[in-house]
Each structure stands twice: as C-alpha cells, then as structure tokens.
C-alpha atoms as a PDB file:
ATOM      1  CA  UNK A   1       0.000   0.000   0.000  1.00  0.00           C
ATOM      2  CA  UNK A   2       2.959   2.204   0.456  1.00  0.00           C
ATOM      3  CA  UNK A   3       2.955   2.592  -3.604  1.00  0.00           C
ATOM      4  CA  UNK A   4      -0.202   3.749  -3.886  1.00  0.00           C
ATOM      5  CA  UNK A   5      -0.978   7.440  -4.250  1.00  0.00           C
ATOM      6  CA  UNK A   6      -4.343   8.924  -5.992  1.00  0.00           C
ATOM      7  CA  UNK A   7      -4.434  10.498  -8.895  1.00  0.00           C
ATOM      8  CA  UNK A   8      -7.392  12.795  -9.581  1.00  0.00           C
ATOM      9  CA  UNK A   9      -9.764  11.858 -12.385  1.00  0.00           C
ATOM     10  CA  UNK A  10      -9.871  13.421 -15.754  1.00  0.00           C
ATOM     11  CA  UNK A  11     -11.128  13.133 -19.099  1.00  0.00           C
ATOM     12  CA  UNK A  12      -7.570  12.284 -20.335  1.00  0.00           C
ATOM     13  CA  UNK A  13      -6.765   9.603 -18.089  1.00  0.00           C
ATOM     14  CA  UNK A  14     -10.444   8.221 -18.096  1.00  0.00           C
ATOM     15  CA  UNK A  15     -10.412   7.966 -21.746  1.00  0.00           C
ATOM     16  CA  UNK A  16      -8.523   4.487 -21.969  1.00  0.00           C
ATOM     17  CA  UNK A  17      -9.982   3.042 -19.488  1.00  0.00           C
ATOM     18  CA  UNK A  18     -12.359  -0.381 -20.220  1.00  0.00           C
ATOM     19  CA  UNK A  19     -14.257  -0.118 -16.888  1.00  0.00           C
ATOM     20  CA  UNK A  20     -14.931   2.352 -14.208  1.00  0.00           C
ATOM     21  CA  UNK A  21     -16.017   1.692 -11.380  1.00  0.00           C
ATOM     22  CA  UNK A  22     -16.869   3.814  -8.084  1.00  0.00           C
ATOM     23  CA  UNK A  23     -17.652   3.511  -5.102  1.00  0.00           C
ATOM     24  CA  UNK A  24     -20.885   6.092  -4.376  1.00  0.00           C
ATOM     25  CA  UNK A  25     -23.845   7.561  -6.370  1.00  0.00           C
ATOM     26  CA  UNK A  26     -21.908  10.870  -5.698  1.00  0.00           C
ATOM     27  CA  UNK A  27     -19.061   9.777  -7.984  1.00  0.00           C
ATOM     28  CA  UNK A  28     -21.103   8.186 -10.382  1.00  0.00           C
ATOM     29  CA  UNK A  29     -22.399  11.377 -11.027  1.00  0.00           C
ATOM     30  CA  UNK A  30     -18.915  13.444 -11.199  1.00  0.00           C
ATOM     31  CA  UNK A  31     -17.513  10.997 -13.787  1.00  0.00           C
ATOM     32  CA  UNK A  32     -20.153  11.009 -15.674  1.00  0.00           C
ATOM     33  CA  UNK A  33     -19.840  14.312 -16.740  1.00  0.00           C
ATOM     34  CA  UNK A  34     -16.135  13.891 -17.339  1.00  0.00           C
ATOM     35  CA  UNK A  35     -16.743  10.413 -19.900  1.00  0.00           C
ATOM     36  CA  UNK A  36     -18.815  11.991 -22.429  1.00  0.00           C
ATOM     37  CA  UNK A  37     -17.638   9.631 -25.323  1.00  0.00           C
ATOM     38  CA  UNK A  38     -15.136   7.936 -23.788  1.00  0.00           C
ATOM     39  CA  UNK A  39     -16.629   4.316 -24.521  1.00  0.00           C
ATOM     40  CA  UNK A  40     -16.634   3.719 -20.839  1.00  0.00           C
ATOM     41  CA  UNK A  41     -19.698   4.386 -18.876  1.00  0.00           C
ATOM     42  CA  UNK A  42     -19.232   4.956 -14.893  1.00  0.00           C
ATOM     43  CA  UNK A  43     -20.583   2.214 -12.723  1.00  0.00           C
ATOM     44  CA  UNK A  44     -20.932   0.960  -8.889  1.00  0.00           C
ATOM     45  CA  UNK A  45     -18.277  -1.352  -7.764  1.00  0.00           C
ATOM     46  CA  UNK A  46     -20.411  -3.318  -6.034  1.00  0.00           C
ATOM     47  CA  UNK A  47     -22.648  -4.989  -9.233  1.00  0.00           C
ATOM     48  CA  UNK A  48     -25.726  -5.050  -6.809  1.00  0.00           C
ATOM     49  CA  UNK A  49     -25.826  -1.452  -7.051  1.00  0.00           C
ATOM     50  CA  UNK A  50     -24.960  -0.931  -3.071  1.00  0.00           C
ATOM     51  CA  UNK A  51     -23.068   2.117  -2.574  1.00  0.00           C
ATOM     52  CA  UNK A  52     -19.772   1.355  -0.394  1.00  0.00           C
ATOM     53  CA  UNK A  53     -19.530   3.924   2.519  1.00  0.00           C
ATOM     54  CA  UNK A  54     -16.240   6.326   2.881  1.00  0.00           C
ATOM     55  CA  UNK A  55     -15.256   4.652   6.707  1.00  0.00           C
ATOM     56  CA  UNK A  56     -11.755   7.362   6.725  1.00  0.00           C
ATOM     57  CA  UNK A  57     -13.428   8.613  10.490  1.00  0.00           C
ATOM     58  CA  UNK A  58     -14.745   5.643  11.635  1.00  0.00           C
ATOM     59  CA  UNK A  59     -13.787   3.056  13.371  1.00  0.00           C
ATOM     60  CA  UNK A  60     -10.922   0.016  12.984  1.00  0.00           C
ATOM     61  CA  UNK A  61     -14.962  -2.316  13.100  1.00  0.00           C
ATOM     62  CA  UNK A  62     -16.336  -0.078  10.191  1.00  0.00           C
ATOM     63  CA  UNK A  63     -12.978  -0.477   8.097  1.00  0.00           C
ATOM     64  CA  UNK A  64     -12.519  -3.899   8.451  1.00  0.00           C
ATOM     65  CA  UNK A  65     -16.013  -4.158   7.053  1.00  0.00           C
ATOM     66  CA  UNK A  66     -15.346  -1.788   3.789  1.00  0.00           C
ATOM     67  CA  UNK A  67     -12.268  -3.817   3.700  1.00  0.00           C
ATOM     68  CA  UNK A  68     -14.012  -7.307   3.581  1.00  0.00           C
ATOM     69  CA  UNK A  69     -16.921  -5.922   1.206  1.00  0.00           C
ATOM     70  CA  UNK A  70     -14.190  -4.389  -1.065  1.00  0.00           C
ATOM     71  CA  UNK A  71     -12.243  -8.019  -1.082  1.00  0.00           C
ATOM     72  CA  UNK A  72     -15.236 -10.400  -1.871  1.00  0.00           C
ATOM     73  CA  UNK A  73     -16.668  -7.640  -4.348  1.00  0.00           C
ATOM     74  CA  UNK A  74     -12.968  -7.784  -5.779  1.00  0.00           C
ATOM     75  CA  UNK A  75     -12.913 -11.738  -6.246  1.00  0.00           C
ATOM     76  CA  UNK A  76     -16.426 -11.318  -8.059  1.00  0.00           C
ATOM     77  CA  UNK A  77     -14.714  -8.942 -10.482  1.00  0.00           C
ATOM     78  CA  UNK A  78     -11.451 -10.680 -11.075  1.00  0.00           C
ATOM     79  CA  UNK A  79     -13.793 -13.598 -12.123  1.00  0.00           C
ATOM     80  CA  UNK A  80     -15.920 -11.763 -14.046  1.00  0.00           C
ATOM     81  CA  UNK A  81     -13.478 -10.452 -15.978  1.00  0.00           C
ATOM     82  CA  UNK A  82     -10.892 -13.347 -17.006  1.00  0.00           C
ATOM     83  CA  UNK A  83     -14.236 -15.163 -18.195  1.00  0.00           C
ATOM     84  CA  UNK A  84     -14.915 -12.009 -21.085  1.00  0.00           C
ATOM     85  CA  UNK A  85     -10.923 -12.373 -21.501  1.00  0.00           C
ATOM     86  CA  UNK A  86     -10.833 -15.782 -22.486  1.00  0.00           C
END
C-alpha cells in the first residue's frame, strides 16, 4: 500500500480506461460528466448497485467491514473479468 498514491480523475486519463467503477452515487455522477464519449460508462463497484460507505473517520470495526466488502466484491470482479478475456 505504500505505492499507492491517488491520482485525480480526468477526461484524459479516463479515456482508456475499459471499466470504471466507483464507489458512491456521488461519484457516479462526477464521472459522468467527465466520460462523455469515452466508450466507458461509470458504474458501482459493487454490481448489486450498493453504494460502499467512505469509513476514513470511523472506526478500525467499520474499516474492516469496507475492507471485507471491497475483497469479496474484488474476487467477483477478477472472475468476471478473465471469463470475457478468455
């Protein structure tokens, strides 16, 4: 995690991307305005539609519990995608 740094999101850098994902309705609605014909269209990571909660303030509980949604949501994904790969 030490490596990891964010990078704010543009039209530039959104504009190769194959899939977008978020993590709130909130930035489902800020990207969409930035990936007007980009091919890409914007979408909750969590494919029930669930929005996953910010826990930065909260407690070590509510964090492990992003964490753990965030992993098995992950897995589902990983999945998901090597199957349209092969």
């Amino acid at each position: 995690m030490r490596g990891i740094r964010s990078t704010s999101a543009n039209s530039e850098l959104l504009q190769s991307a194959s899939e977008i994902w978020v993590m709130d309705n909130s930035h489902l609605t800020v990207l969409g305005d930035l990936v007007i014909d980009t091919g890409a269209t914007p979408e909750l990571f969590d494919p029930n539609g669930k929005e996953i909660e910010d826990p930065f303030f909260d407690s070590a509980v509510a964090v492990r519990r992003v964490f753990e949604a965030i992993y098995k949501i992950s897995e589902e994904r990983v999945h998901k995608l090597a199957s349209r790969a092969i």
